[in-house]
Protein backbone atom coordinates (compact mmCIF):
# COMPACT_ATOMS: atom_id res chain seq x y z
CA UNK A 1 -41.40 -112.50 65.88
CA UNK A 2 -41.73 -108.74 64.90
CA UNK A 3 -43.97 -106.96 62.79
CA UNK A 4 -42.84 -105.02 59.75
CA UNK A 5 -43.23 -101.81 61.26
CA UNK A 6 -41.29 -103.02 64.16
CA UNK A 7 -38.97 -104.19 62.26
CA UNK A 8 -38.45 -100.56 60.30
CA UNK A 9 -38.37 -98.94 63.79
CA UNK A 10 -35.54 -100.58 65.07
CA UNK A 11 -33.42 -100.17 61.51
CA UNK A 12 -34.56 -96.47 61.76
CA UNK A 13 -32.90 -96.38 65.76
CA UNK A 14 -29.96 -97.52 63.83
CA UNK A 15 -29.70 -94.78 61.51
CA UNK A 16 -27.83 -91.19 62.59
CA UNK A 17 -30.12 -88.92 62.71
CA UNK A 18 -28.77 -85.53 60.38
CA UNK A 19 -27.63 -82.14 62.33
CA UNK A 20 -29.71 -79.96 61.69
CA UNK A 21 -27.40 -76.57 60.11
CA UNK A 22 -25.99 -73.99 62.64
CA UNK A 23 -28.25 -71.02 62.36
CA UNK A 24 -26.54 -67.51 62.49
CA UNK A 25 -27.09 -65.67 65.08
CA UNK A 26 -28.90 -62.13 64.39
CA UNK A 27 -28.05 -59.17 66.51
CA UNK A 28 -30.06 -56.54 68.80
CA UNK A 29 -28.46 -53.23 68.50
CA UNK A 30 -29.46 -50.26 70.98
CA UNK A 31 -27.66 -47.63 72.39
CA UNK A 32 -29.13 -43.78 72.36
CA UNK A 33 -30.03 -41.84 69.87
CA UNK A 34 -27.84 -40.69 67.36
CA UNK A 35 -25.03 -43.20 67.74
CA UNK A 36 -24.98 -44.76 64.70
CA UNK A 37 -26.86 -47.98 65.39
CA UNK A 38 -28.58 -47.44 62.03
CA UNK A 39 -25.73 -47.07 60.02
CA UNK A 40 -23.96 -50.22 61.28
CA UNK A 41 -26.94 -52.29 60.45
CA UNK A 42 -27.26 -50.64 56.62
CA UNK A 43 -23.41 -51.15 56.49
CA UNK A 44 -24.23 -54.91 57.19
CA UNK A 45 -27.59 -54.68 55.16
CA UNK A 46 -26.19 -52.98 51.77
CA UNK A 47 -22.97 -55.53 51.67
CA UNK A 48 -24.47 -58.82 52.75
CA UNK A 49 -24.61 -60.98 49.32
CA UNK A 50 -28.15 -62.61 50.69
CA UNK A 51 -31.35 -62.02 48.08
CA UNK A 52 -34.26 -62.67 50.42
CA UNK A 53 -33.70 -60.12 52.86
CA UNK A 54 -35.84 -56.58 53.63
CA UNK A 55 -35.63 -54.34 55.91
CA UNK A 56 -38.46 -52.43 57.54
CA UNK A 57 -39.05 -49.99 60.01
CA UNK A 58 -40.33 -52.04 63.23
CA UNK A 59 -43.79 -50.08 63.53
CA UNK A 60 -44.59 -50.36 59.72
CA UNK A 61 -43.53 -54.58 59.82
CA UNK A 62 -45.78 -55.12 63.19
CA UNK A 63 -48.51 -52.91 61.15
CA UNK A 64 -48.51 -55.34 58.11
CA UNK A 65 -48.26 -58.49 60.15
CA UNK A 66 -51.69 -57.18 61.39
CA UNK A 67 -52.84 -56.43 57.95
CA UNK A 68 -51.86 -60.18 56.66
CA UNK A 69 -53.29 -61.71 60.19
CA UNK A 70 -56.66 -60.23 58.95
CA UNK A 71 -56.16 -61.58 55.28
CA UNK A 72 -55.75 -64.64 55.62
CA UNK A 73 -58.29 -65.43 58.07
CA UNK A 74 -60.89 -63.72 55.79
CA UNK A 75 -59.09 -66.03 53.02
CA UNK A 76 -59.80 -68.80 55.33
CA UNK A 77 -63.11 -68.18 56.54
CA UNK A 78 -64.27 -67.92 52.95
CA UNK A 79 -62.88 -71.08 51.79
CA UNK A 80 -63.08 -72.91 54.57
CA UNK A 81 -66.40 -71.43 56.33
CA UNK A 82 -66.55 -71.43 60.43
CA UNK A 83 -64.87 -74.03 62.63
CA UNK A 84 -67.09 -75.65 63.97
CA UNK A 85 -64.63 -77.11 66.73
CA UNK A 86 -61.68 -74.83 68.43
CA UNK A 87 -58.58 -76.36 66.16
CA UNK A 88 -55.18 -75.91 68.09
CA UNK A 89 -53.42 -76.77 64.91
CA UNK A 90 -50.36 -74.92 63.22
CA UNK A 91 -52.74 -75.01 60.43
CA UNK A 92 -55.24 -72.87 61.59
CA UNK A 93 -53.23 -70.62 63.77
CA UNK A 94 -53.21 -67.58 61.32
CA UNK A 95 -49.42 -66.05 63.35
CA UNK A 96 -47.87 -69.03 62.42
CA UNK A 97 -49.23 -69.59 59.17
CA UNK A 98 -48.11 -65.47 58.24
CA UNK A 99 -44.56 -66.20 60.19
CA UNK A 100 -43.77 -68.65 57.43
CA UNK A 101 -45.13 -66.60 54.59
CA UNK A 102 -42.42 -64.17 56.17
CA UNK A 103 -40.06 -66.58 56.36
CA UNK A 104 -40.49 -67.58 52.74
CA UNK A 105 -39.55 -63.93 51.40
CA UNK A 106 -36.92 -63.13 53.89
CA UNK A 107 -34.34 -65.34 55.24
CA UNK A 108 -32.81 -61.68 56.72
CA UNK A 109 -34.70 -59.05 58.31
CA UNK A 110 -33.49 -55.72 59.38
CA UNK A 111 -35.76 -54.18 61.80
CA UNK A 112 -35.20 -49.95 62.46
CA UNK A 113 -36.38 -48.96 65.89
CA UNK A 114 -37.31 -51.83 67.04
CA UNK A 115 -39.76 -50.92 70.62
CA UNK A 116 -42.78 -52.22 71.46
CA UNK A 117 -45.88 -50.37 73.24
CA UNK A 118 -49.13 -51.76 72.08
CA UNK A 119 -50.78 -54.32 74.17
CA UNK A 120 -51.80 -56.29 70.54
CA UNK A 121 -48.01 -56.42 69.41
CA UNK A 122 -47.06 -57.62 72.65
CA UNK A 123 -48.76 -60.47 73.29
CA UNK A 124 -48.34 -61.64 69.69
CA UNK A 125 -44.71 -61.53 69.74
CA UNK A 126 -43.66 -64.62 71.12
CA UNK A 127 -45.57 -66.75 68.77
CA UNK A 128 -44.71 -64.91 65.81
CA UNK A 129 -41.11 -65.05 66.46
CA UNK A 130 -40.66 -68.08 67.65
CA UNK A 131 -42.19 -69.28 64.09
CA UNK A 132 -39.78 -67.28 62.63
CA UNK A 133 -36.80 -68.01 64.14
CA UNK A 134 -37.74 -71.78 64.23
CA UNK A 135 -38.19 -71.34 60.17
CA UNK A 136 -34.37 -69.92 59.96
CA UNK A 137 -34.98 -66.01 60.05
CA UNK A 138 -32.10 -64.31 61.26
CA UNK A 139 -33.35 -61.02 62.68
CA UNK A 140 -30.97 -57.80 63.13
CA UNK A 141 -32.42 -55.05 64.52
CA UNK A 142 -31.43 -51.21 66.16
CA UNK A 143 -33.53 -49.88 69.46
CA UNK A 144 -32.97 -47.22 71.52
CA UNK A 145 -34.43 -49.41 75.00
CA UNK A 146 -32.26 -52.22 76.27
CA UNK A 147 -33.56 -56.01 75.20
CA UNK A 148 -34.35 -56.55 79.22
CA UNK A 149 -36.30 -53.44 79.65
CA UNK A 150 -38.25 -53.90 76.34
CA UNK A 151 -42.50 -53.05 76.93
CA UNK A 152 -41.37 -52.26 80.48
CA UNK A 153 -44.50 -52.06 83.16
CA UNK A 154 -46.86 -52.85 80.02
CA UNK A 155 -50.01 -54.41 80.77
CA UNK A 156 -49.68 -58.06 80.98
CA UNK A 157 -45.84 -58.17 80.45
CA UNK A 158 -45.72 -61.41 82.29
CA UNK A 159 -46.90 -62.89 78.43
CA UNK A 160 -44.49 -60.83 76.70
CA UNK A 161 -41.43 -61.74 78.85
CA UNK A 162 -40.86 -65.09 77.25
CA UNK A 163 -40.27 -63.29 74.18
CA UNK A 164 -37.32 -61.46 75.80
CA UNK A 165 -35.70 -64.98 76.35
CA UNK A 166 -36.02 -66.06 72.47
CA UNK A 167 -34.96 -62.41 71.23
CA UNK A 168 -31.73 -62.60 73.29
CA UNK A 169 -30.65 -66.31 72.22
CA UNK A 170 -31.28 -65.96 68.41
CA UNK A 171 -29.77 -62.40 68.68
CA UNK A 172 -26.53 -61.13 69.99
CA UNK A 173 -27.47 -57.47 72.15
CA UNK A 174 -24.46 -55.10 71.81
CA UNK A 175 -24.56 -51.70 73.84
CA UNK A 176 -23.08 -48.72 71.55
CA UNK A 177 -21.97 -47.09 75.15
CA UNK A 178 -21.49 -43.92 74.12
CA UNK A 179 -23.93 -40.61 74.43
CA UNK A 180 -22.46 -38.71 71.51
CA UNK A 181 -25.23 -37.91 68.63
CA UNK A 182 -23.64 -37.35 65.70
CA UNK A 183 -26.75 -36.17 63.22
CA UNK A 184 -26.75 -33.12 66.05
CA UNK A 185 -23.13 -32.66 64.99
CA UNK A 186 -24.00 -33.12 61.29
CA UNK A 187 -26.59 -30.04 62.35
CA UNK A 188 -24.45 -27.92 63.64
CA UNK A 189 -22.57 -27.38 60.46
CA UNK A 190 -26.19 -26.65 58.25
CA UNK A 191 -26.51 -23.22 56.94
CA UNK A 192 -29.74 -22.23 58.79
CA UNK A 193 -31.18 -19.64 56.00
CA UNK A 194 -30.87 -23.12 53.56
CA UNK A 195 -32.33 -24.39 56.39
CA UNK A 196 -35.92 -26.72 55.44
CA UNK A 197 -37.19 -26.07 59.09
CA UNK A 198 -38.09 -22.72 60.38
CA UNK A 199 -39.08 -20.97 63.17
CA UNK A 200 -41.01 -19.01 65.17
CA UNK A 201 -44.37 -19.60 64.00
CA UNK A 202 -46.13 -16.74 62.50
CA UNK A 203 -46.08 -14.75 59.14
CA UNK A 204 -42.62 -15.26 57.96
CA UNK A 205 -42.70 -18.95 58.67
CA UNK A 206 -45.99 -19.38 56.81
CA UNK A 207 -44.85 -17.67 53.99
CA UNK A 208 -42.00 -19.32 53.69
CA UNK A 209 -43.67 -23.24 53.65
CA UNK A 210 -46.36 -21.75 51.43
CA UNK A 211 -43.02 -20.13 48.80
CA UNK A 212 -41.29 -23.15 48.90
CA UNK A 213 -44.29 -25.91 48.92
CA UNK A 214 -44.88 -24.21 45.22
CA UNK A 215 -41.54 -23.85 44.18
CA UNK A 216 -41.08 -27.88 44.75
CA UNK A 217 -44.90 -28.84 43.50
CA UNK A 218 -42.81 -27.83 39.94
CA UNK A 219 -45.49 -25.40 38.46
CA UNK A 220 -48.55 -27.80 39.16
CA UNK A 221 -52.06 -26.96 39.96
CA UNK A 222 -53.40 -26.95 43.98
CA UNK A 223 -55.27 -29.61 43.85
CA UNK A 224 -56.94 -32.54 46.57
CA UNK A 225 -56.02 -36.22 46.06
CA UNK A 226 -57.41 -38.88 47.19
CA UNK A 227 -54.82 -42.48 48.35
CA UNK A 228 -55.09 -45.34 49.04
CA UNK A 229 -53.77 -46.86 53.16
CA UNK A 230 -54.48 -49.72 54.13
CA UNK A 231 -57.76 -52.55 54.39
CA UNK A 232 -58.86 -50.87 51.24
CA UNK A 233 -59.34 -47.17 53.25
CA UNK A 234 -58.69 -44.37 51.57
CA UNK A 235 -57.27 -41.07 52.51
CA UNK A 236 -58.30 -37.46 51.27
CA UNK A 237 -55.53 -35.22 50.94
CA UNK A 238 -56.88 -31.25 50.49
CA UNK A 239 -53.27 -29.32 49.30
CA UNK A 240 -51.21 -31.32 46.84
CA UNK A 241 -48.71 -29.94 43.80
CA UNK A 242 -47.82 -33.25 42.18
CA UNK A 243 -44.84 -34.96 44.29
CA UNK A 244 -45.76 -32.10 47.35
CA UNK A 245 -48.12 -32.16 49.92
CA UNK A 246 -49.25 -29.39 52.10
CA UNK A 247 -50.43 -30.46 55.82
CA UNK A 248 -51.02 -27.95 58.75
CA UNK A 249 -49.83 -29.98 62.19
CA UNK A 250 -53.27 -30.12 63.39
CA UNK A 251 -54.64 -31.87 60.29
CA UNK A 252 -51.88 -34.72 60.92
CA UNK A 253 -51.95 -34.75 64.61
CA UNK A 254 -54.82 -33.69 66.46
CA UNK A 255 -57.33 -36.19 68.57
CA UNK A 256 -60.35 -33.93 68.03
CA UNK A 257 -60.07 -34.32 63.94
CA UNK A 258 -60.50 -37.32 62.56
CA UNK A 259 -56.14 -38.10 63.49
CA UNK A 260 -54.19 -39.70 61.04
CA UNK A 261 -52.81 -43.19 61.88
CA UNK A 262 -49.49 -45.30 60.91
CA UNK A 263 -50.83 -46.64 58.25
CA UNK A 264 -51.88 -43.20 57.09
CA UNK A 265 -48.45 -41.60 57.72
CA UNK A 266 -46.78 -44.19 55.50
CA UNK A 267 -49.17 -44.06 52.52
CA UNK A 268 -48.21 -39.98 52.55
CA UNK A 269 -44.69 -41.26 52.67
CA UNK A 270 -45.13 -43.77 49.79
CA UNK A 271 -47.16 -41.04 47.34
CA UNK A 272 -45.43 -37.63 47.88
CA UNK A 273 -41.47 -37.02 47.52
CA UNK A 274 -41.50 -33.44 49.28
CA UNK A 275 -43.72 -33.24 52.52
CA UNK A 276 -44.79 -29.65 53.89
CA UNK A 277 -45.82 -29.22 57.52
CA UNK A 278 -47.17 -25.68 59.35
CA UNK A 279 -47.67 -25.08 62.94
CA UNK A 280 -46.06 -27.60 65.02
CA UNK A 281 -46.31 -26.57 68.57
CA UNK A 282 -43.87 -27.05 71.23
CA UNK A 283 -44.20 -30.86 71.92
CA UNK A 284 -44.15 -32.68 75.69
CA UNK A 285 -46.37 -35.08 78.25
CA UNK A 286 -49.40 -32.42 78.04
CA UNK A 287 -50.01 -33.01 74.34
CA UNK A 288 -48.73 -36.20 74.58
CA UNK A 289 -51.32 -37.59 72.22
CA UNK A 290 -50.49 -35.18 69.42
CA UNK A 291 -46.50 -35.52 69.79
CA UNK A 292 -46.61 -39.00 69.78
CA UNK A 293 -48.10 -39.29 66.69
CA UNK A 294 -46.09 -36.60 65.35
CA UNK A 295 -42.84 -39.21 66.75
CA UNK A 296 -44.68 -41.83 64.48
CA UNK A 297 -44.94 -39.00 61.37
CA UNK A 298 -41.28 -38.29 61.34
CA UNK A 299 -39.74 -41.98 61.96
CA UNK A 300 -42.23 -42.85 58.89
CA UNK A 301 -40.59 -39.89 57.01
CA UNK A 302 -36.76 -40.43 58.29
CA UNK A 303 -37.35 -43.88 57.15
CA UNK A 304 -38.75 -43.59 53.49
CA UNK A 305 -35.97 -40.43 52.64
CA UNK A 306 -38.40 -38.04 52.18
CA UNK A 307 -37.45 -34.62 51.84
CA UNK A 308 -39.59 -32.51 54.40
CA UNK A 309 -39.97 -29.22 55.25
CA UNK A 310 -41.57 -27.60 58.79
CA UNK A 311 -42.42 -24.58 60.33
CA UNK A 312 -42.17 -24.88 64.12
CA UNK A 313 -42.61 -23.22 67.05
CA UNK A 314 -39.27 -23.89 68.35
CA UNK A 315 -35.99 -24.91 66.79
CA UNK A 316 -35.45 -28.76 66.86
CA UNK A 317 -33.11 -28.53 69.70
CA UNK A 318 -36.06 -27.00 71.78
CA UNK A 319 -39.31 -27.93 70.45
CA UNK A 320 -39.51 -31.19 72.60
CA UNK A 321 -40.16 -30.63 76.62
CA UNK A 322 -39.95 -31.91 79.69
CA UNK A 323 -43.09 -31.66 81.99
CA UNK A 324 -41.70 -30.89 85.64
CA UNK A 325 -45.04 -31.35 86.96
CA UNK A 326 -45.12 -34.98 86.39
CA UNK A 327 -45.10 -37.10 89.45
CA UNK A 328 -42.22 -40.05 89.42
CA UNK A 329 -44.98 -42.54 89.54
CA UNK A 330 -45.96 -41.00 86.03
CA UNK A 331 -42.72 -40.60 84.88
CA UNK A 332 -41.98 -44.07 85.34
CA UNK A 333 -44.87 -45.39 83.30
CA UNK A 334 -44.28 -47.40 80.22
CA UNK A 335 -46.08 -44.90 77.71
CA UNK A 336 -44.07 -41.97 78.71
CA UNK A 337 -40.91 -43.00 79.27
CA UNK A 338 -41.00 -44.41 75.70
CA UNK A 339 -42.36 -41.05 74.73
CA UNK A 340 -39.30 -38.89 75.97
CA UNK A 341 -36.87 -41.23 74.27
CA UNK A 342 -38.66 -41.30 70.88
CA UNK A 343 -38.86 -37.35 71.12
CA UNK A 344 -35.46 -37.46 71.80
CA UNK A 345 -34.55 -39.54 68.58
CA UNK A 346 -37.42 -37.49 66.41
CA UNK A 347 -35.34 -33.95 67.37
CA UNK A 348 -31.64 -35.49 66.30
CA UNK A 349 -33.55 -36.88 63.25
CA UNK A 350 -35.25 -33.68 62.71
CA UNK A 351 -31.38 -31.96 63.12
CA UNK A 352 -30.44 -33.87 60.33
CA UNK A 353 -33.35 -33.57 57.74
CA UNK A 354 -33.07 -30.27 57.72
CA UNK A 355 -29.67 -30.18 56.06
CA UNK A 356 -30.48 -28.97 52.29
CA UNK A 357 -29.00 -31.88 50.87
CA UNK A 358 -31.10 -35.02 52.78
CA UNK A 359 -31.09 -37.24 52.18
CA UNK A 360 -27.83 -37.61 50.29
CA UNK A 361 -25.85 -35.56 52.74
């Protein structure tokens, strides 16, 4: 004779279980720089009918998954005090818990330059998107590195390979096969005394970021202000004219100074319209430092539509080098061969903000 919750077992065998829906697959778009990967996925962005969707430059999205990691285990540890036990649950596993807070604003994501260098955002990866994916996320994204040779020779990319896997079944990789940049073409046609970057350095080019940094602070007073960035930091800005800011490329850039961060570069983004930048040297593997977070500046900028203005030492076409001295052992590491493709995309984007019109053109 069988129990009653035998008995409900075997009626439950009986029952079909449901199908769970067919989830769309995203797609991983990378090609080289300049090739319209970008476009395509706004094309696909701006018409899809879909409400909950955002889309995000990669580095700003990893930064704020950080940002909400550390919230809500502060949240936690202040309602909840300190474990006393190591709990395995989804519960208290603060990337899955923040994957399906994402999850429940966006049912779309569009990721821009989607590449991955930090050791941190690595190893996180897979269980952040495997939450999200498992949750229904459908994740389109545009890279300039192949999905195989994604945080290639990174420390301890045996964890991150996994992720590699999951990316490339939830999202279709297409190859734009082609070298052609067209934002150099779009450069070629810009009228360079309407130009917005100049160069040589020296007199001229000073003058002329100092003439035009007043003409579009509107008449307002030089004055410092003082934003916010994020975990409640603030950041001290010394030349400002209402929607302008003044920086020289050592203020934004250089190790020695107290060097502005992501998080820094996108607060300037998200308080000033017009952005003013002096001095930038020629960029390459001996200030490596300096021109990768100058890379970071200008995708934060490119991103957000600001209008910027620059005096350089080079023209964009020139200002990023090549170091022949490098051996092919250091050529072949992870940080710099990321950092010659991202100064490759920062001079076509560069070509392109300096038309007049960006970034309506």
């Amino acid at each position: 004779e069988c129990d009653e919750s035998e008995i409900v077992r075997k009626l439950e065998e009986t029952i079909p279980k449901p199908v769970p829906p067919m989830m769309p697959r995203g797609m991983y778009i990378y090609g080289n720089v300049g090739t319209g990967k970008t476009v395509l996925m706004d094309m696909f962005y701006e018409t899809t009918n879909i409400t909950r969707k955002r889309r995000v430059h990669f580095h700003e999205f990893m930064i704020e998954v950080h940002q909400r990691i550390h919230k809500w285990k502060m949240e936690r540890l202040k309602t909840k005090g300190r474990d006393l036990h190591i709990n395995l649950s989804s519960e208290a596993d603060a990337i899955v818990q923040v994957a399906r807070m994402i999850s429940n604003e966006s049912i779309l994501l569009a990721f821009d330059e989607f590449v991955v260098t930090d050791c941190a955002d690595a190893l996180m990866m897979r269980n952040l998107f495997d939450e999200l994916f498992s949750q229904g996320t459908v994740v389109i994204a545009t890279s300039n590195t192949a999905p195989e040779d994604l945080y290639y020779q990174g420390l301890n990319r045996h964890y991150f390979l996994p992720f590699i896997d999951t990316l490339k079944r939830y999202c279709k990789p297409h190859d734009m096969e082609t070298k052609f940049d067209y934002r150099l073409k779009k450069a070629d046609a810009v009228d360079v005394a309407a130009s917005r970057y100049v160069s040589p350095l020296g007199r001229d080019a000073d003058a002329y970021i100092e003439e035009k940094f007043e003409e579009f602070g509107a008449g307002k007073p030089l004055l410092p202000k003082v934003i916010d960035v994020a975990f409640g930091r603030t950041l001290a800005i010394e030349k400002t004219r209402g929607d302008a800011a003044l920086f020289d490329f050592y203020e934004l850039c250089d190790g020695r100074l107290p060097a502005f961060g992501p998080a820094d570069f996108k607060a300037v983004c998200d308080n000033f319209e017009y952005i003013f930048v002096k001095n930038v040297p020629e960029l390459g593997e001996e200030n490596h430092n300096e021109a990768r977070r100058f890379v970071t500046f200008i995708d934060q900028v490119y991103d957000r539509r600001r209008k910027l203005f620059l005096s350089a030492a080079k023209s964009f076409d020139e200002l990023c080098i090549q170091n022949s001295h490098s051996s092919a052992e250091e050529s072949n590491l992870l940080s710099v061969k990321e950092l010659k493709t991202a100064m490759r995309r920062m001079s076509s984007r560069l070509g392109e903000m300096q038309n007049p019109h960006w970034p309506d053109a």
